[in-house]
C-alpha atoms as a PDB file:
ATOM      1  CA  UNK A   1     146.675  80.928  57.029  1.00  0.00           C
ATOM      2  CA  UNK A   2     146.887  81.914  60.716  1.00  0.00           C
ATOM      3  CA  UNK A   3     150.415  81.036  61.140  1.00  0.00           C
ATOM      4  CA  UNK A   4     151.270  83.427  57.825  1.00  0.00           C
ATOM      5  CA  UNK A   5     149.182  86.226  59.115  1.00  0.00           C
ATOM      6  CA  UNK A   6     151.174  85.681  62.590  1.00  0.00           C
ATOM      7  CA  UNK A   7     154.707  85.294  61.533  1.00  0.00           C
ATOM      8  CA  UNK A   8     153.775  88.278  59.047  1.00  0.00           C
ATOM      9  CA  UNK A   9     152.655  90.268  61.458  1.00  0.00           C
ATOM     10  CA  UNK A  10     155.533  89.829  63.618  1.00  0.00           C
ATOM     11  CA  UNK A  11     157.803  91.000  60.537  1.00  0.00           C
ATOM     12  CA  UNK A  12     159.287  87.526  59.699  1.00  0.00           C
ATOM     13  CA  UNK A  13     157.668  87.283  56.173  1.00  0.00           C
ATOM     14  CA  UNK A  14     159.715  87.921  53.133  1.00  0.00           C
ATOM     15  CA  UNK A  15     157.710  87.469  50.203  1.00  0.00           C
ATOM     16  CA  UNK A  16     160.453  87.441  47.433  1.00  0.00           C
ATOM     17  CA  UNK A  17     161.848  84.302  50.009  1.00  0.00           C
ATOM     18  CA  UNK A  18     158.615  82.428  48.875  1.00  0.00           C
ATOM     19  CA  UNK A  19     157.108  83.801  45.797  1.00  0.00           C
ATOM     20  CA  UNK A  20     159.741  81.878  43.591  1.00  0.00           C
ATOM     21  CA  UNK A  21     158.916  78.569  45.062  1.00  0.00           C
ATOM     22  CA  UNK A  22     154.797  79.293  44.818  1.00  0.00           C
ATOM     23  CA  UNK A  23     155.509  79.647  40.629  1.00  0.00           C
ATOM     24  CA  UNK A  24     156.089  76.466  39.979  1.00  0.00           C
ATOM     25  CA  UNK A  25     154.851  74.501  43.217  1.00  0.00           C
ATOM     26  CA  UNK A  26     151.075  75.476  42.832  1.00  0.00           C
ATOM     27  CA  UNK A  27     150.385  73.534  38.773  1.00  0.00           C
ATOM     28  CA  UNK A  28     152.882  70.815  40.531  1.00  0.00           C
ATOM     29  CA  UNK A  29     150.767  70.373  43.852  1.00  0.00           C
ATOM     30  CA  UNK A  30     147.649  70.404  42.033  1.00  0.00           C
ATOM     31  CA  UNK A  31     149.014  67.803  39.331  1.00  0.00           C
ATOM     32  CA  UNK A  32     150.096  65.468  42.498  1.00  0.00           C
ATOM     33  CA  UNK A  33     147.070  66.109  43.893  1.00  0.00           C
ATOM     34  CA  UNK A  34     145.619  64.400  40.796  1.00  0.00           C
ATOM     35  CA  UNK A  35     147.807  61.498  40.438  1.00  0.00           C
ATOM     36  CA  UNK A  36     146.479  58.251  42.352  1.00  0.00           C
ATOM     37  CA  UNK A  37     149.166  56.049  44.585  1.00  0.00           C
ATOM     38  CA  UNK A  38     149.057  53.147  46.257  1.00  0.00           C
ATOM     39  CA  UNK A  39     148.439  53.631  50.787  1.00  0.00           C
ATOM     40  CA  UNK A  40     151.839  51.326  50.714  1.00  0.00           C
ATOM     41  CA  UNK A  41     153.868  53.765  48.040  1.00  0.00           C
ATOM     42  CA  UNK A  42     152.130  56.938  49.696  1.00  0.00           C
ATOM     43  CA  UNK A  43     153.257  56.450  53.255  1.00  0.00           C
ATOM     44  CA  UNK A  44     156.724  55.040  51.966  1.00  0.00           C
ATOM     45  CA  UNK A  45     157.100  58.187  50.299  1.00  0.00           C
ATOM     46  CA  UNK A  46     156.165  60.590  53.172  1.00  0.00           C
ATOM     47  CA  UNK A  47     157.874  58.652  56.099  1.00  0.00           C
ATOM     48  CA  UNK A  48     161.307  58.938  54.121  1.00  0.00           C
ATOM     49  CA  UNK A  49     160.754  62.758  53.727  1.00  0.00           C
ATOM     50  CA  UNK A  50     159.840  63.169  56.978  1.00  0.00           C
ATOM     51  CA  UNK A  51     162.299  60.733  58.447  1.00  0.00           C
ATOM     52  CA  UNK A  52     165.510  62.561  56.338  1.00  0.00           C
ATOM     53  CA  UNK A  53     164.550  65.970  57.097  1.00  0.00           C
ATOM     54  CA  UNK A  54     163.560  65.435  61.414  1.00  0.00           C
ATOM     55  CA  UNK A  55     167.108  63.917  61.118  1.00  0.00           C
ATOM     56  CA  UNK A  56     168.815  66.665  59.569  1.00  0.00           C
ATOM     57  CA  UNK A  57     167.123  69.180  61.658  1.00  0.00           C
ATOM     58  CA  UNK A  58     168.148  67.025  64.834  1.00  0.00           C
ATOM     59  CA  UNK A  59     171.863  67.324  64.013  1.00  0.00           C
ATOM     60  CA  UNK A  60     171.641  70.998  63.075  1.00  0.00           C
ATOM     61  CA  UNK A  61     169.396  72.020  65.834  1.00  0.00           C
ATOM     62  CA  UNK A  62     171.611  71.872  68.731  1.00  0.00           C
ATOM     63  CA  UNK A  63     172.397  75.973  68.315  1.00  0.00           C
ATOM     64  CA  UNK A  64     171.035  79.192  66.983  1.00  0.00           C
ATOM     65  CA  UNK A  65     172.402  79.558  63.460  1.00  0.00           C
ATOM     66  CA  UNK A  66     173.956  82.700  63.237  1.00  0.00           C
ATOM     67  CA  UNK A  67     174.968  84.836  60.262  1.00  0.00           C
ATOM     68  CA  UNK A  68     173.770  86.145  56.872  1.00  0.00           C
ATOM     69  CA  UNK A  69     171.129  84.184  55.054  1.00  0.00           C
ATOM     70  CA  UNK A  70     170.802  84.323  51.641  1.00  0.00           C
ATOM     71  CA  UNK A  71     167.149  83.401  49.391  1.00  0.00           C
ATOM     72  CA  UNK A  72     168.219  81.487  46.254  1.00  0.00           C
ATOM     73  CA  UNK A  73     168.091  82.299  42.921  1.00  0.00           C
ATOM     74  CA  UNK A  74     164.874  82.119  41.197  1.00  0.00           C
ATOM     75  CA  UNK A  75     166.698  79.279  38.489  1.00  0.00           C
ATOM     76  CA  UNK A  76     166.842  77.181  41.399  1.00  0.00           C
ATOM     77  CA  UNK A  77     164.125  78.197  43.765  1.00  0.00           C
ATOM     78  CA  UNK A  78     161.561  77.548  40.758  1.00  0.00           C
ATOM     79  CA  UNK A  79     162.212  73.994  39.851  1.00  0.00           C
ATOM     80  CA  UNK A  80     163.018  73.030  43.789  1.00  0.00           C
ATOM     81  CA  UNK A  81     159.064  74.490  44.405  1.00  0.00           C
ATOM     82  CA  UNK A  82     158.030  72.338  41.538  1.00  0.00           C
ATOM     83  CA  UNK A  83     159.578  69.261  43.468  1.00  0.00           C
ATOM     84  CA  UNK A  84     157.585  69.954  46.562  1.00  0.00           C
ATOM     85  CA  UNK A  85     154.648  71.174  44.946  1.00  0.00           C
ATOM     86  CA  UNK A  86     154.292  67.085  43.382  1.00  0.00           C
ATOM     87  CA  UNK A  87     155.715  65.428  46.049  1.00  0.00           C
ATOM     88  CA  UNK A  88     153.159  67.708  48.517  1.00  0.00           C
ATOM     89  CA  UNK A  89     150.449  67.439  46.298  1.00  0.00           C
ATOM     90  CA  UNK A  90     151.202  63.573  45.735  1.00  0.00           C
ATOM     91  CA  UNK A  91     151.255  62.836  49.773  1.00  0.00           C
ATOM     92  CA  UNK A  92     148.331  64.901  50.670  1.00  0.00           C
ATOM     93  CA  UNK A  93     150.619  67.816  52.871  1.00  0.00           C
ATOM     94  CA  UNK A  94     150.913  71.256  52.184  1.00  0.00           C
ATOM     95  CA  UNK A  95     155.004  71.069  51.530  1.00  0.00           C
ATOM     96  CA  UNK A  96     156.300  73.174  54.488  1.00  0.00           C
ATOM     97  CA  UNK A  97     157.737  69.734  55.835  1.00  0.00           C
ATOM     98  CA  UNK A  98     159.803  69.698  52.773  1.00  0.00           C
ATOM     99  CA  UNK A  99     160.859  73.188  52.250  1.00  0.00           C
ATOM    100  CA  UNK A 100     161.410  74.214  55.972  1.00  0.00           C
ATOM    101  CA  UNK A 101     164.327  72.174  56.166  1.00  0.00           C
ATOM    102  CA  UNK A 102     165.484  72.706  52.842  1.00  0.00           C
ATOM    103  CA  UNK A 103     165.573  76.512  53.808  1.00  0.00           C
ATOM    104  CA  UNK A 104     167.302  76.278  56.897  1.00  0.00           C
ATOM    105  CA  UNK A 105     169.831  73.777  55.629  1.00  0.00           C
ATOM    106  CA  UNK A 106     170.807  75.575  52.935  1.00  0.00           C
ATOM    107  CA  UNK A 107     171.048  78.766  54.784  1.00  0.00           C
ATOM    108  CA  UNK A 108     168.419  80.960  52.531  1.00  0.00           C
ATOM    109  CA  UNK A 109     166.693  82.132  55.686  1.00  0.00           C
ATOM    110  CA  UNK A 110     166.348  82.084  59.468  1.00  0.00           C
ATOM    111  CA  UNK A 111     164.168  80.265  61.555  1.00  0.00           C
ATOM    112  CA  UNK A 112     161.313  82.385  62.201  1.00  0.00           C
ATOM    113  CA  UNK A 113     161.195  83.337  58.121  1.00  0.00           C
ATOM    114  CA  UNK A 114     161.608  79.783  57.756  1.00  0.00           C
ATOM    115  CA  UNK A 115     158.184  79.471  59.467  1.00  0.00           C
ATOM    116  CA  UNK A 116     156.518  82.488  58.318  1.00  0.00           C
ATOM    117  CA  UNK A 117     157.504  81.248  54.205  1.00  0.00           C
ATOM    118  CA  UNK A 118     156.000  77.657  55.591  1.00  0.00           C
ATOM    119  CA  UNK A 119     153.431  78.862  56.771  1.00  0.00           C
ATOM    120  CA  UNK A 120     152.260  80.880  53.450  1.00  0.00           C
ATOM    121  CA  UNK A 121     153.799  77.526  51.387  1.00  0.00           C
ATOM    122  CA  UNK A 122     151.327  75.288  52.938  1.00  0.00           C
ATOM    123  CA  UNK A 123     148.495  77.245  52.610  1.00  0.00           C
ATOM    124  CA  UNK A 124     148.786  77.694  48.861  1.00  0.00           C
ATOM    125  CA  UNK A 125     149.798  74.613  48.318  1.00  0.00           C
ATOM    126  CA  UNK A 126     147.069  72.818  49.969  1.00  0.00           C
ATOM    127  CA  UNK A 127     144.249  74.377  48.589  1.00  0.00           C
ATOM    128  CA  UNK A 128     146.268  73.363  44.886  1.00  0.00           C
ATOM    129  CA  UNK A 129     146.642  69.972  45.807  1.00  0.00           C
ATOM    130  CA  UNK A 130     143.261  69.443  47.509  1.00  0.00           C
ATOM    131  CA  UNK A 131     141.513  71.044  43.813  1.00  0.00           C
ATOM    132  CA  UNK A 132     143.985  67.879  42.421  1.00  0.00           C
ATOM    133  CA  UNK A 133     142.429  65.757  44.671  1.00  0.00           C
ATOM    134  CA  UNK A 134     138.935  66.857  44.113  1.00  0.00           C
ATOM    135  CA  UNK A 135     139.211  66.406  40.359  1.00  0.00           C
ATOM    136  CA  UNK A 136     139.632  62.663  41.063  1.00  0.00           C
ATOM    137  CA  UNK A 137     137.161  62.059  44.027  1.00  0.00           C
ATOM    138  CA  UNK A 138     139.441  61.681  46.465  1.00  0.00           C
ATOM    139  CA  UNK A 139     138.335  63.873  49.076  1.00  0.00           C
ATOM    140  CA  UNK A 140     136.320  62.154  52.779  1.00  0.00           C
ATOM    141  CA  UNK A 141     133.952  65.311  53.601  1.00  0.00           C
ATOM    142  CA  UNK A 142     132.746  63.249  56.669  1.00  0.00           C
ATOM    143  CA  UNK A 143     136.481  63.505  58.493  1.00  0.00           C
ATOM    144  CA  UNK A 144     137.292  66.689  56.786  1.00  0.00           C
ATOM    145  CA  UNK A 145     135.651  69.262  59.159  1.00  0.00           C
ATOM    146  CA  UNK A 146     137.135  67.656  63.038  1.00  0.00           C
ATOM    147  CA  UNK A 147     140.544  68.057  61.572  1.00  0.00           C
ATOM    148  CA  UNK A 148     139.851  71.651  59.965  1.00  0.00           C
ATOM    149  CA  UNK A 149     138.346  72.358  63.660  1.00  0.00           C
ATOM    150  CA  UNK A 150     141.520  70.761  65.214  1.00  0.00           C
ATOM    151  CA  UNK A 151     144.291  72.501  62.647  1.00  0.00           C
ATOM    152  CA  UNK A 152     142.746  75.859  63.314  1.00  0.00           C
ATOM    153  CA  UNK A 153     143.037  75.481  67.412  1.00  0.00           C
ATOM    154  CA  UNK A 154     146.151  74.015  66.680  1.00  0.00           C
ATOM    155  CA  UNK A 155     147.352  76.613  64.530  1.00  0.00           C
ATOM    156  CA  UNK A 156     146.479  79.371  66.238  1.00  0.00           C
ATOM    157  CA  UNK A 157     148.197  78.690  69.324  1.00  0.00           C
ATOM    158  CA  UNK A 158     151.407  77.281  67.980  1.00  0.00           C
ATOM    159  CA  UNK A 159     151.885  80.556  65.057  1.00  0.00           C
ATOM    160  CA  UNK A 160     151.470  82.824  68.490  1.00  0.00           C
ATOM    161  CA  UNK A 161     153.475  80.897  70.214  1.00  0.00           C
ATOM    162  CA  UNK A 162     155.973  80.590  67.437  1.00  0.00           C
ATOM    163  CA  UNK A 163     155.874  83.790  65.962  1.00  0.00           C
ATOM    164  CA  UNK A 164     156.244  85.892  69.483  1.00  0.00           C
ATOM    165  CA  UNK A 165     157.523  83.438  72.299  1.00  0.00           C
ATOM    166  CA  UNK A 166     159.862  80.576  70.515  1.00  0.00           C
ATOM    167  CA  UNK A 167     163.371  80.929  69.565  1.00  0.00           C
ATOM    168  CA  UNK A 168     164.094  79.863  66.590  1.00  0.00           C
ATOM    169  CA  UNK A 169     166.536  77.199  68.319  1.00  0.00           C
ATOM    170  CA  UNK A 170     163.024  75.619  69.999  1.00  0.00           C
ATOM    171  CA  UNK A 171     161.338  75.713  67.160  1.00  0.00           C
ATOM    172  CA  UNK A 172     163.838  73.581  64.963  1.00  0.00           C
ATOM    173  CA  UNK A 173     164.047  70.791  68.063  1.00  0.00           C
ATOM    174  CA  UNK A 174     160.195  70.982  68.110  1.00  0.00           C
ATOM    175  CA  UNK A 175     159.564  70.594  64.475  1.00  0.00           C
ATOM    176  CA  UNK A 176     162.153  67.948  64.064  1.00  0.00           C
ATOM    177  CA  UNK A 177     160.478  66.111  66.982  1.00  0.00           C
ATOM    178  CA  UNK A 178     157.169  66.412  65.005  1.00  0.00           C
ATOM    179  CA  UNK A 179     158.488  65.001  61.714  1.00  0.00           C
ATOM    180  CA  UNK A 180     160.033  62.298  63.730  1.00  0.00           C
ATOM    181  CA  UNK A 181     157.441  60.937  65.175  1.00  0.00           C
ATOM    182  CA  UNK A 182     154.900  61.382  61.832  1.00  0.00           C
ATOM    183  CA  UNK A 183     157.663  59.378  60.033  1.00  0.00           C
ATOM    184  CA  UNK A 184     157.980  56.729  62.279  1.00  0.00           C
ATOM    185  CA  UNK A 185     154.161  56.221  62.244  1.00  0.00           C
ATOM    186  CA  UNK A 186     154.232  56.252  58.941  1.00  0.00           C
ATOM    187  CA  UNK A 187     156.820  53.436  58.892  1.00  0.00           C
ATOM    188  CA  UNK A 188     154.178  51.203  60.631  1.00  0.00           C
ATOM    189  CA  UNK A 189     151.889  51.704  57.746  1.00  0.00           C
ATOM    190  CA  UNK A 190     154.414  51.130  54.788  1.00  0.00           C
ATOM    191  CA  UNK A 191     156.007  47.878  56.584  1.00  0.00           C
ATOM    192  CA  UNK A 192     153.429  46.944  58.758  1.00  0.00           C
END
């Protein structure tokens, strides 16, 4: 929420960027949210994600894309958010790690919109997939509050930082970095 009201405050939000994705991802995050995997099938599942798109941000992160950027359609921004919403929902994340680089890729916006529609992405989509969750009992209250303290020190330094001090060619090495090293942990817990 802090990284929204940050990168929206610094004018990098475009709501009719994200709104089409939220449709369909919120009922889809929530329904992952619900449906029980296996630790081995879980982390298999978010490693590759992570692993495919710190990789393609790597190889397109060398230079500031310039140029227009175009949002896509709502016929294929809606069933693209419904995608994420599961998959998020299904691996416990709130889905910017899968539409970021899906946004910048595909050219439908710049970096720092890139973060501010994450940033707005995640937060709907993990309260929907933690209600998922909930509904099937799956929810540790005991380590739930150190990370919530954590996330919002975290937060609010890096959407500062991002939002007013980054450019948006640091900010794609950083978060490919990031989704490098959470896949490669990951790895270790799908393989052993």
């Amino acid at each position: 929420g802090m990284g929204w009201l940050a990168f929206a405050q610094a004018g990098h939000f475009v709501g009719r960027l994200v709104w089409p994705f939220l449709v369909a991802s919120i009922p889809a995050a929530f329904l992952g949210g619900a449906t029980p995997v296996s630790m081995q099938v879980y982390a298999a599942l978010l490693a590759g994600s992570l692993l495919v798109a710190a990789l393609r941000l790597a190889l397109t992160g060398q230079r500031e894309e310039a140029g227009v950027v175009k949002p896509p359609a709502w016929g294929v921004a809606v069933p693209v958010g419904a995608g994420i919403g599961w998959l998020s929902g299904v691996v416990g994340v709130g889905g910017g790690i899968f539409l970021s680089p899906l946004l910048l890729l595909l050219r439908w916006a710049n970096v720092k919109q890139t973060a501010a529609a994450s940033a707005c992405f995640i937060l709907v989509n993990s309260a929907a997939g933690l209600a998922g969750r909930f509904t099937r009992g799956a929810i540790d209250y005991g380590t739930l509050w150190p990370l919530l303290t954590a996330a919002f020190a975290g937060g609010l330094i890096g959407s500062r930082l991002g939002a007013n001090h980054f450019s948006g060619a640091l900010l794609k090495r950083l978060l490919a970095v990031v989704l490098l090293v959470a896949s490669l942990k990951l790895l270790r817990v799908a393989f052993g």
